[in-house]
Protein backbone atom coordinates (compact mmCIF):
# COMPACT_ATOMS: atom_id res chain seq x y z
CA UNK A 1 0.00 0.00 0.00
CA UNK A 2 1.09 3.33 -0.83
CA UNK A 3 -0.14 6.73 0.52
CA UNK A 4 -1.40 9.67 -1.57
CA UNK A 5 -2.74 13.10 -1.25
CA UNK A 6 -6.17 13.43 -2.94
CA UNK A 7 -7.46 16.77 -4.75
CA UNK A 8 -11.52 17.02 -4.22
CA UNK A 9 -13.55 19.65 -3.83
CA UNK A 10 -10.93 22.50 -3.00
CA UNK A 11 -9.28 20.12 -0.49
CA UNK A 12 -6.10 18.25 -0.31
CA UNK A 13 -6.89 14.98 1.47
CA UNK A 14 -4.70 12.35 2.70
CA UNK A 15 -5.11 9.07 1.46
CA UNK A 16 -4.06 5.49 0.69
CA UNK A 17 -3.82 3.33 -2.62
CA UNK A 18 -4.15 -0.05 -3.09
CA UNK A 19 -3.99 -1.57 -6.19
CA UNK A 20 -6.72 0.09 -8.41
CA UNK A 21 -8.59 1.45 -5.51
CA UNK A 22 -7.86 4.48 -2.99
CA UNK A 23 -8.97 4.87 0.54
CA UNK A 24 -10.18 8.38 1.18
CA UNK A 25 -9.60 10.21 4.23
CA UNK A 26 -11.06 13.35 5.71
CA UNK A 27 -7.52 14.69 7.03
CA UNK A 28 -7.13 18.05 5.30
CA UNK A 29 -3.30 18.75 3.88
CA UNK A 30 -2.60 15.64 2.60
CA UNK A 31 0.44 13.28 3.16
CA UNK A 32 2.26 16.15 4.28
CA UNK A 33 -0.17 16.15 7.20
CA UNK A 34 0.21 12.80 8.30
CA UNK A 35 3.88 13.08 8.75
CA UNK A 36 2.93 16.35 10.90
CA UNK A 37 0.99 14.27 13.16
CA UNK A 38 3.28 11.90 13.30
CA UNK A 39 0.65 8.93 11.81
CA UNK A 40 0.82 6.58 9.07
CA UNK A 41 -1.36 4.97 7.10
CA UNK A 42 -3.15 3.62 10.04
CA UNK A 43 -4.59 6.94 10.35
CA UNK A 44 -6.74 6.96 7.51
CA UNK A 45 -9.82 6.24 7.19
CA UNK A 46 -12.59 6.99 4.88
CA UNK A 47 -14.35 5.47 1.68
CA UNK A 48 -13.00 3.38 -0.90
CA UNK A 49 -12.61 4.93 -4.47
CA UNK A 50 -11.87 3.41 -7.62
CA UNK A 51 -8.18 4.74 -8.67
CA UNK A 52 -9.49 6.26 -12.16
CA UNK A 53 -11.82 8.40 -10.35
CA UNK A 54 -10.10 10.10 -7.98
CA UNK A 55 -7.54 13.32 -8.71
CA UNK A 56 -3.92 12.63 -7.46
CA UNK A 57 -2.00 15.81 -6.36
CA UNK A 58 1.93 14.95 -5.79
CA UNK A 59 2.65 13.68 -3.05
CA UNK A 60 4.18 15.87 -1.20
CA UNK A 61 4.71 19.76 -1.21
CA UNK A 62 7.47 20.47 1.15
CA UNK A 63 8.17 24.54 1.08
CA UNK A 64 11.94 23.61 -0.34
CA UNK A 65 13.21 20.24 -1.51
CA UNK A 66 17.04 19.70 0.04
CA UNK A 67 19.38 18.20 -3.24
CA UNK A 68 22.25 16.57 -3.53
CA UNK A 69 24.23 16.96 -6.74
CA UNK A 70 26.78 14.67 -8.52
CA UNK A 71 25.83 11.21 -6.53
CA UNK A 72 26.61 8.93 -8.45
CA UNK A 73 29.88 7.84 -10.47
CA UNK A 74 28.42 7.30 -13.77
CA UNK A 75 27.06 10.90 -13.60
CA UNK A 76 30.37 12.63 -12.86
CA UNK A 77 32.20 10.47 -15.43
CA UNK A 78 29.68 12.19 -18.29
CA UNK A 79 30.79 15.25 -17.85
CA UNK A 80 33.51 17.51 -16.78
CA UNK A 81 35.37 15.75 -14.29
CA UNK A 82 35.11 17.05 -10.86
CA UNK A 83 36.70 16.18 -7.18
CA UNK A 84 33.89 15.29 -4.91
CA UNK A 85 35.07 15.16 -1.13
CA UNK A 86 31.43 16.19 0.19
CA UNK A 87 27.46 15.80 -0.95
CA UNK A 88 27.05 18.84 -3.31
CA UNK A 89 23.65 20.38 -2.05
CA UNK A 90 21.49 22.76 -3.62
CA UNK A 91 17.80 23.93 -2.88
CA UNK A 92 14.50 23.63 -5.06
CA UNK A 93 11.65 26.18 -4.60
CA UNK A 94 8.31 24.43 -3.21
CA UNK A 95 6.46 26.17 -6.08
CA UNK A 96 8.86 24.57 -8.69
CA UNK A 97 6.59 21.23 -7.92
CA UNK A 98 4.07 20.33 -10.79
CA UNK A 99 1.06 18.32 -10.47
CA UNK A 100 1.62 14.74 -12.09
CA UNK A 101 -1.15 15.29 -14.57
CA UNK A 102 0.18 18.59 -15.60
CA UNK A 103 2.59 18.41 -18.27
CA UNK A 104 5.99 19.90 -18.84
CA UNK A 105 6.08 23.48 -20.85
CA UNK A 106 9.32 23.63 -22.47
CA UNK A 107 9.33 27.47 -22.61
CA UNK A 108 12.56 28.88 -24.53
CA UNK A 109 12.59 32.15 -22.62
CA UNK A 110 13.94 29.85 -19.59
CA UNK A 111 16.06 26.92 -21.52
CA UNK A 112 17.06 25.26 -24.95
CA UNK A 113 18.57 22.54 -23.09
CA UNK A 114 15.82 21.37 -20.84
CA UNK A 115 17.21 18.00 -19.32
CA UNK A 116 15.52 15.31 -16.56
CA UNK A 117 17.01 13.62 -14.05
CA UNK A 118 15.50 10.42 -12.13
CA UNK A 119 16.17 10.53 -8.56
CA UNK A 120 15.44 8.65 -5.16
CA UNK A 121 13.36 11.29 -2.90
CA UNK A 122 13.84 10.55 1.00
CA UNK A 123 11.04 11.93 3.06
CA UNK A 124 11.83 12.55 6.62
CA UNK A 125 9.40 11.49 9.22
CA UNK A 126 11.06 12.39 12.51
CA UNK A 127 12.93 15.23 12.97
CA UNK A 128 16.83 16.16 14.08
CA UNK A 129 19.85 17.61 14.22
CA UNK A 130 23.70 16.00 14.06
CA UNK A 131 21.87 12.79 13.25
CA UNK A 132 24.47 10.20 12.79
CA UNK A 133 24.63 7.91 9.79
CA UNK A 134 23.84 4.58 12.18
CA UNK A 135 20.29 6.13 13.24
CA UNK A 136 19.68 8.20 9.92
CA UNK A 137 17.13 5.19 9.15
CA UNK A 138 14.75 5.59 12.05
CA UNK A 139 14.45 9.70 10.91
CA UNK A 140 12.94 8.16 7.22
CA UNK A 141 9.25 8.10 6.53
CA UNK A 142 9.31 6.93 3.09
CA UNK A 143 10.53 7.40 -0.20
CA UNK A 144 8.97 9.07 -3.40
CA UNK A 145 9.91 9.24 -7.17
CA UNK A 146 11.17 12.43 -8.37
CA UNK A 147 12.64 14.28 -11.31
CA UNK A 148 14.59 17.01 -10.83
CA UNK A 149 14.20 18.72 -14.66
CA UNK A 150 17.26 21.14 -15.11
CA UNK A 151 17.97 24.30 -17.18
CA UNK A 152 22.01 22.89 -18.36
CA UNK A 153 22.33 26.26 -20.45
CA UNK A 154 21.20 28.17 -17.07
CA UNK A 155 23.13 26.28 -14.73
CA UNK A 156 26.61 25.69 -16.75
CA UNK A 157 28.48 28.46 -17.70
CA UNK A 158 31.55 27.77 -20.03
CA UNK A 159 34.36 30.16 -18.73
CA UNK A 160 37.27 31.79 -20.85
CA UNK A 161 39.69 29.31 -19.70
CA UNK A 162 37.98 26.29 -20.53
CA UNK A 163 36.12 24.89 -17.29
CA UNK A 164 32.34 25.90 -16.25
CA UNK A 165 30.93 27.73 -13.54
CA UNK A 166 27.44 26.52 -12.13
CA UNK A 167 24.47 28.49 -11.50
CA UNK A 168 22.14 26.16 -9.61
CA UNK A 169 19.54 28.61 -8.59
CA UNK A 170 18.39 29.74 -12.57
CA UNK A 171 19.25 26.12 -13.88
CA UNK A 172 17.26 24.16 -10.99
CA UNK A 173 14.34 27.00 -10.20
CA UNK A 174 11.68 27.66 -12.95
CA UNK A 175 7.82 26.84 -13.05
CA UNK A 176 7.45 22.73 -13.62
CA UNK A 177 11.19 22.48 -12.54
CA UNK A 178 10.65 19.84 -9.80
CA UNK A 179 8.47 16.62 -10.82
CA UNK A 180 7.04 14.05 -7.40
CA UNK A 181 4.90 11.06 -8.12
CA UNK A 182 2.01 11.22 -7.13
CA UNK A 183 2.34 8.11 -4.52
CA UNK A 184 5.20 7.16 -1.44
CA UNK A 185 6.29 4.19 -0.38
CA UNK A 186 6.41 4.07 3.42
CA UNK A 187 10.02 3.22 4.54
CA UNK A 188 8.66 0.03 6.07
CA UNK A 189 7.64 -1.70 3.20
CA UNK A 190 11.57 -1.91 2.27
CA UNK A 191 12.90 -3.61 5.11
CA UNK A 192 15.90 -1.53 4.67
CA UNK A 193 16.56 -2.76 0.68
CA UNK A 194 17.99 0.64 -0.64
CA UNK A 195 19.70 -1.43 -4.09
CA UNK A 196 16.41 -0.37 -6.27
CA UNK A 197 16.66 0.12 -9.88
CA UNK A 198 16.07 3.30 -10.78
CA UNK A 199 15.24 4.01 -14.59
CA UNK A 200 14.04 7.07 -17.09
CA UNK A 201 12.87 6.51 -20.60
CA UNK A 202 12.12 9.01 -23.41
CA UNK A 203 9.99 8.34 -26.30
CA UNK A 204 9.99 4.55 -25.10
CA UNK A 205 13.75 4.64 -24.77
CA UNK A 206 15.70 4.12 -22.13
CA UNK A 207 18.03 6.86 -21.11
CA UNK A 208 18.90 6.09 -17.26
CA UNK A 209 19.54 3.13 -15.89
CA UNK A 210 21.52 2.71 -12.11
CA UNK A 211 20.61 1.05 -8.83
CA UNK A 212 20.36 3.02 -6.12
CA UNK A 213 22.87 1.08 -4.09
CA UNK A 214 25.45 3.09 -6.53
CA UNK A 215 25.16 6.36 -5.46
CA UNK A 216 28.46 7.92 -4.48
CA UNK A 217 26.70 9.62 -0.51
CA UNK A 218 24.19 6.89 0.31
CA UNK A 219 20.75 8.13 1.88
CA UNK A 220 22.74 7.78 5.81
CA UNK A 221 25.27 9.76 5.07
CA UNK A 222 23.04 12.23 2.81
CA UNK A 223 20.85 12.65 5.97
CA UNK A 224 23.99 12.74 8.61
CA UNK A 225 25.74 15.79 6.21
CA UNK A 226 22.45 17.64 6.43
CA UNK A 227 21.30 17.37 9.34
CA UNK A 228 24.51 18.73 10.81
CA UNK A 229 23.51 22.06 8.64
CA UNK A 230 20.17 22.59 9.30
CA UNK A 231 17.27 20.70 12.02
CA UNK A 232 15.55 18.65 9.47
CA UNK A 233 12.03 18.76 10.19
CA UNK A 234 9.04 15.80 9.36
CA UNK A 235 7.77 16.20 6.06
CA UNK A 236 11.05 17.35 4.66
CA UNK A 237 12.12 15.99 1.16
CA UNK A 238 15.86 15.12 0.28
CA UNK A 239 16.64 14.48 -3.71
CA UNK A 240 19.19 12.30 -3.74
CA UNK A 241 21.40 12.95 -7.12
CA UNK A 242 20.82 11.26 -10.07
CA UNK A 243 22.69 8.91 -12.73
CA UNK A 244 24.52 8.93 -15.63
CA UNK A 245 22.72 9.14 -19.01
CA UNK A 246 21.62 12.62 -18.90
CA UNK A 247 21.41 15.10 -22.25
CA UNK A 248 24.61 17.13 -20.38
CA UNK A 249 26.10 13.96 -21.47
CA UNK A 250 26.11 14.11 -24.46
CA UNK A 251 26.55 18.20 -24.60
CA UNK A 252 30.29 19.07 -26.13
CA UNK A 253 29.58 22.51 -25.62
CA UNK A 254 28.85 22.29 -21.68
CA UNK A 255 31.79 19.91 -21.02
CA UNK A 256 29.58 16.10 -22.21
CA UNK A 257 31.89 13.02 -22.86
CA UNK A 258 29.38 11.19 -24.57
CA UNK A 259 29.43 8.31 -21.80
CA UNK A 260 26.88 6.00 -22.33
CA UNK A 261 25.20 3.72 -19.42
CA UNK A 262 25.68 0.18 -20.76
CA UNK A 263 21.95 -0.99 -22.08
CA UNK A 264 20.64 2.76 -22.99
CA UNK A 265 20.47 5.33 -25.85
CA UNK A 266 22.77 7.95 -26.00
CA UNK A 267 21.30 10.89 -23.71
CA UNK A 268 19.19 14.34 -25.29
CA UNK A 269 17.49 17.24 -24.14
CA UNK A 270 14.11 17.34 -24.01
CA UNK A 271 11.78 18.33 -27.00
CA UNK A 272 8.06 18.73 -27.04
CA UNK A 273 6.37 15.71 -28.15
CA UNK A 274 8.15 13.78 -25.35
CA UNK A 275 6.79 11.10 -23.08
CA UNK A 276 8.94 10.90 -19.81
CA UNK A 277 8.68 8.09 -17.95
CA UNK A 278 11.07 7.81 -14.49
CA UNK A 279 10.55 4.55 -12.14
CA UNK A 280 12.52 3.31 -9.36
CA UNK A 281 11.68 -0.65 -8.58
CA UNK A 282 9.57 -1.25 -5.34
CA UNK A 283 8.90 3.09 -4.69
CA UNK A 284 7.11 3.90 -8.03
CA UNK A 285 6.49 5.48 -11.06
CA UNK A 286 6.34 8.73 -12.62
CA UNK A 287 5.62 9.87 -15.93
CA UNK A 288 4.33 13.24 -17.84
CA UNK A 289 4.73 14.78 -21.48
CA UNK A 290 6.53 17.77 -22.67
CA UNK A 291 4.97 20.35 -24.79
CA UNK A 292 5.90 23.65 -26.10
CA UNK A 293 4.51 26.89 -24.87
């Protein structure tokens, strides 16, 4: 079972969905208030609905969602090469987050290089600060599919001497920038098992393909290295980097060395017309089209 926030009526609703039916609660604010009061899916209760008749809202809608960059190996080897001692972290705006029925508007005042990125999202459930790695699991409510859609020509700058500056707030902060399925796995229904495969397709080919076991900062440490910034508060969402396969991969110009995960098509930017699908085995599936302005 998986939870969901329900749109009816002017109300976001939490709720639960189980196979192709969802139970309906009455708790205003959806998932986002269930991790507030501390309850799981225990909490709701309500009608049954058939799936195809109810309105899905994502998941979550934190204010921010807390990023790490550059996570996993085949990622930094598709690009300019870069030293990684520490989690690279970067913020999304809350508004960034689109609907998952709404689709993508590639608009070319913002970006000619619009590119996705498939990512693990970690949703924290109990709060903290200095949380070490060891007890970083007991902090995690669940964990949500996300893509974290990027401006490249916004957030990589080629300089006069060759390398490339980044920009993360233009290239990671624009309407539609941040995509969350609309369902989250509760961290329970894991046991733990954090080696998930984690995929993205375009146009019915696949463009990403990693586990999640590979990622360079695994969700502990992720959680341990923020936490020691900032108190990380229930309902808060971490994105945890993303995999090779990318369009910057593929993008001379921005600093692309055309590495290609084994089993999948050399990466593009995004063009309208697209079909976007990003899954990560056992947590769920997201998917939404891209059309022009």
């Amino acid at each position: 079972m998986r939870l969901v926030s329900v749109l009816r009526d002017g109300r976001r609703l939490a709720g639960a969905l189980d196979g192709d039916r969802v139970l309906v609660s009455e708790l205003d604010g959806g998932i986002d208030a269930l991790i507030a009061a501390g309850a799981g899916a225990e909490a709701i209760d309500g009608a049954w609905q058939v799936a195809e008749d109810v309105v899905l809202d994502a998941a979550l809608r934190p204010p921010v969602v807390l990023c790490a960059g550059q996570n996993y190996r085949d990622h930094l080897d598709e690009k300019a090469p870069v030293d990684v001692t520490e989690p690279e972290f970067f913020l999304k705006a809350g508004q960034t987050i689109a609907a998952p029925g709404d689709p993508c508007v590639l608009d070319p005042a913002v970006t000619s290089k619009l590119d996705y990125e498939t990512e693990l999202g970690v949703v924290i459930g109990r709060g903290g600060r200095h949380i070490p790695a060891r007890e970083a699991a007991d902090h995690v409510y669940g964990y949500v599919v996300l893509n974290d859609l990027t401006a490249r020509d916004r957030q990589v700058i080629p300089g006069r001497d060759g390398g490339f500056a980044m920009a993360l707030g233009p290239g990671k902060n624009f309407d539609g920038a941040t995509r969350v399925a609309a369902s989250l796995t509760p961290a329970a229904q894991l046991d733990g098992e954090l080696d998930l495969r984690l995929t993205t397709s375009v146009e019915g080919e696949l463009r990403q393909s990693n586990s999640t076991a590979a990622m360079v900062f695994g969700v502990p440490e992720l959680i341990a290295y923020l936490s020691r910034l900032m108190t990380l508060r229930p309902g808060a969402v971490i994105a945890t980097g993303t995999p090779g396969g990318t369009g910057w991969g593929t993008d001379a110009e921005l600093g692309g060395t055309s590495v290609t995960p084994a089993g999948c098509a050399p990466g593009r930017y995004l063009r309208p017309g697209d079909h976007v699908v990003s899954e990560i085995e056992r947590i769920g599936r997201l998917e939404f089209d891209v059309v022009g302005p």
